[in-house]
Protein backbone atom coordinates (compact mmCIF):
# COMPACT_ATOMS: atom_id res chain seq x y z
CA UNK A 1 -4.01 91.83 65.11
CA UNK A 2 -7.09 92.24 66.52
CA UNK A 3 -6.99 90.23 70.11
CA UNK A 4 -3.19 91.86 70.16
CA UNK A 5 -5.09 95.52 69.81
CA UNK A 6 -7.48 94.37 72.89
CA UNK A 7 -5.12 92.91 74.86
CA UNK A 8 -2.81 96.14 74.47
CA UNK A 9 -5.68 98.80 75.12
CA UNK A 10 -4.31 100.49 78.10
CA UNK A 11 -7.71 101.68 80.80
CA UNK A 12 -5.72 104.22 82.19
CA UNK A 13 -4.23 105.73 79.30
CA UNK A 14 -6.81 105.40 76.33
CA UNK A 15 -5.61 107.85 74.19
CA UNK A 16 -2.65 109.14 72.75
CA UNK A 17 -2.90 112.76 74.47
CA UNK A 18 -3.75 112.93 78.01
CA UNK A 19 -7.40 112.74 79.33
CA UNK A 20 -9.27 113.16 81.91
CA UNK A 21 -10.85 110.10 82.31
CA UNK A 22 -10.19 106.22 81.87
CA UNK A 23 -11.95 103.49 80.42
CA UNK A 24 -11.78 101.53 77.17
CA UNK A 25 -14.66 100.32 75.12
CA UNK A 26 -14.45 97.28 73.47
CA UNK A 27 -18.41 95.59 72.00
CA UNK A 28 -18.27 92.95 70.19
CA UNK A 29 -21.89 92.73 68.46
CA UNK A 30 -22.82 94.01 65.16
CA UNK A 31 -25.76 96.02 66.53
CA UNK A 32 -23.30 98.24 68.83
CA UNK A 33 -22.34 100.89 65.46
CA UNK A 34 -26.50 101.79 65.20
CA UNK A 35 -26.90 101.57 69.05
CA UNK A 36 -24.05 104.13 69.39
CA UNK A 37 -25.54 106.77 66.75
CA UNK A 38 -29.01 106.38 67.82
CA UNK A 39 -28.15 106.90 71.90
CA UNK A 40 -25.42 109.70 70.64
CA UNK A 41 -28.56 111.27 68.56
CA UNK A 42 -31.03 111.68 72.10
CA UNK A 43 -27.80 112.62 73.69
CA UNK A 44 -26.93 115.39 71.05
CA UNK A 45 -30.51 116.49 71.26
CA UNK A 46 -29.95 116.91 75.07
CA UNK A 47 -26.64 118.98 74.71
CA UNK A 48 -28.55 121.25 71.64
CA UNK A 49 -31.39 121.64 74.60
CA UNK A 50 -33.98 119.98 72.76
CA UNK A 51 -34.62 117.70 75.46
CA UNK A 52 -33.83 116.75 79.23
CA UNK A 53 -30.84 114.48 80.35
CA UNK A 54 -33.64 112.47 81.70
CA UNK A 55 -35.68 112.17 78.45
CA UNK A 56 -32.50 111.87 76.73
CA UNK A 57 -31.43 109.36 79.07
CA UNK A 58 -34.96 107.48 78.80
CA UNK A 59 -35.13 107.25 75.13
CA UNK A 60 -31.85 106.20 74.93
CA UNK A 61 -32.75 103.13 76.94
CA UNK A 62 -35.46 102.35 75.00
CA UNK A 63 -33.56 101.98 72.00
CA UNK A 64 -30.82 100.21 73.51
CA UNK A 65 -33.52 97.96 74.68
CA UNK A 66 -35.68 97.27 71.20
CA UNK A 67 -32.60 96.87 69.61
CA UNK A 68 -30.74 94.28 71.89
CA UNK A 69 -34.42 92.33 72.08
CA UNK A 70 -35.17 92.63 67.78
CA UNK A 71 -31.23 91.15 67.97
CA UNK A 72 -32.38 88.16 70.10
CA UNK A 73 -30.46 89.35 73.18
């Protein structure tokens, strides 16, 4: 069910209603549910105007990056 979800994700139509944009997202690694709340945290900070998009872009990075290398990556 799963490769038959993947292989029917459509790029230019990823949602049910229309969008503006296109793209699917598929990441296969168990660290990718924490890397996606911790870079959607710095990114929420930016939007609440806590911090820059460049901090916000920076710290983001970092995390990704001690993450992926505490992973073995």
């Amino acid at each position: 069910m799963t490769l038959d979800s993947i292989n029917a994700a459509d790029p230019n139509n990823p949602t049910v209603d229309p969008v503006p944009y296109v793209g699917i997202q598929y990441v296969a690694i168990p660290e990718w549910a924490g890397i996606g709340t911790s870079a959607g945290q710095e990114f929420s900070a930016m939007v609440a105007g806590s911090q820059s998009p460049e901090a916000a872009l920076e710290k983001a990075q970092s995390l990704v990056a001690e993450e992926m290398e505490a992973a073995g990556y």
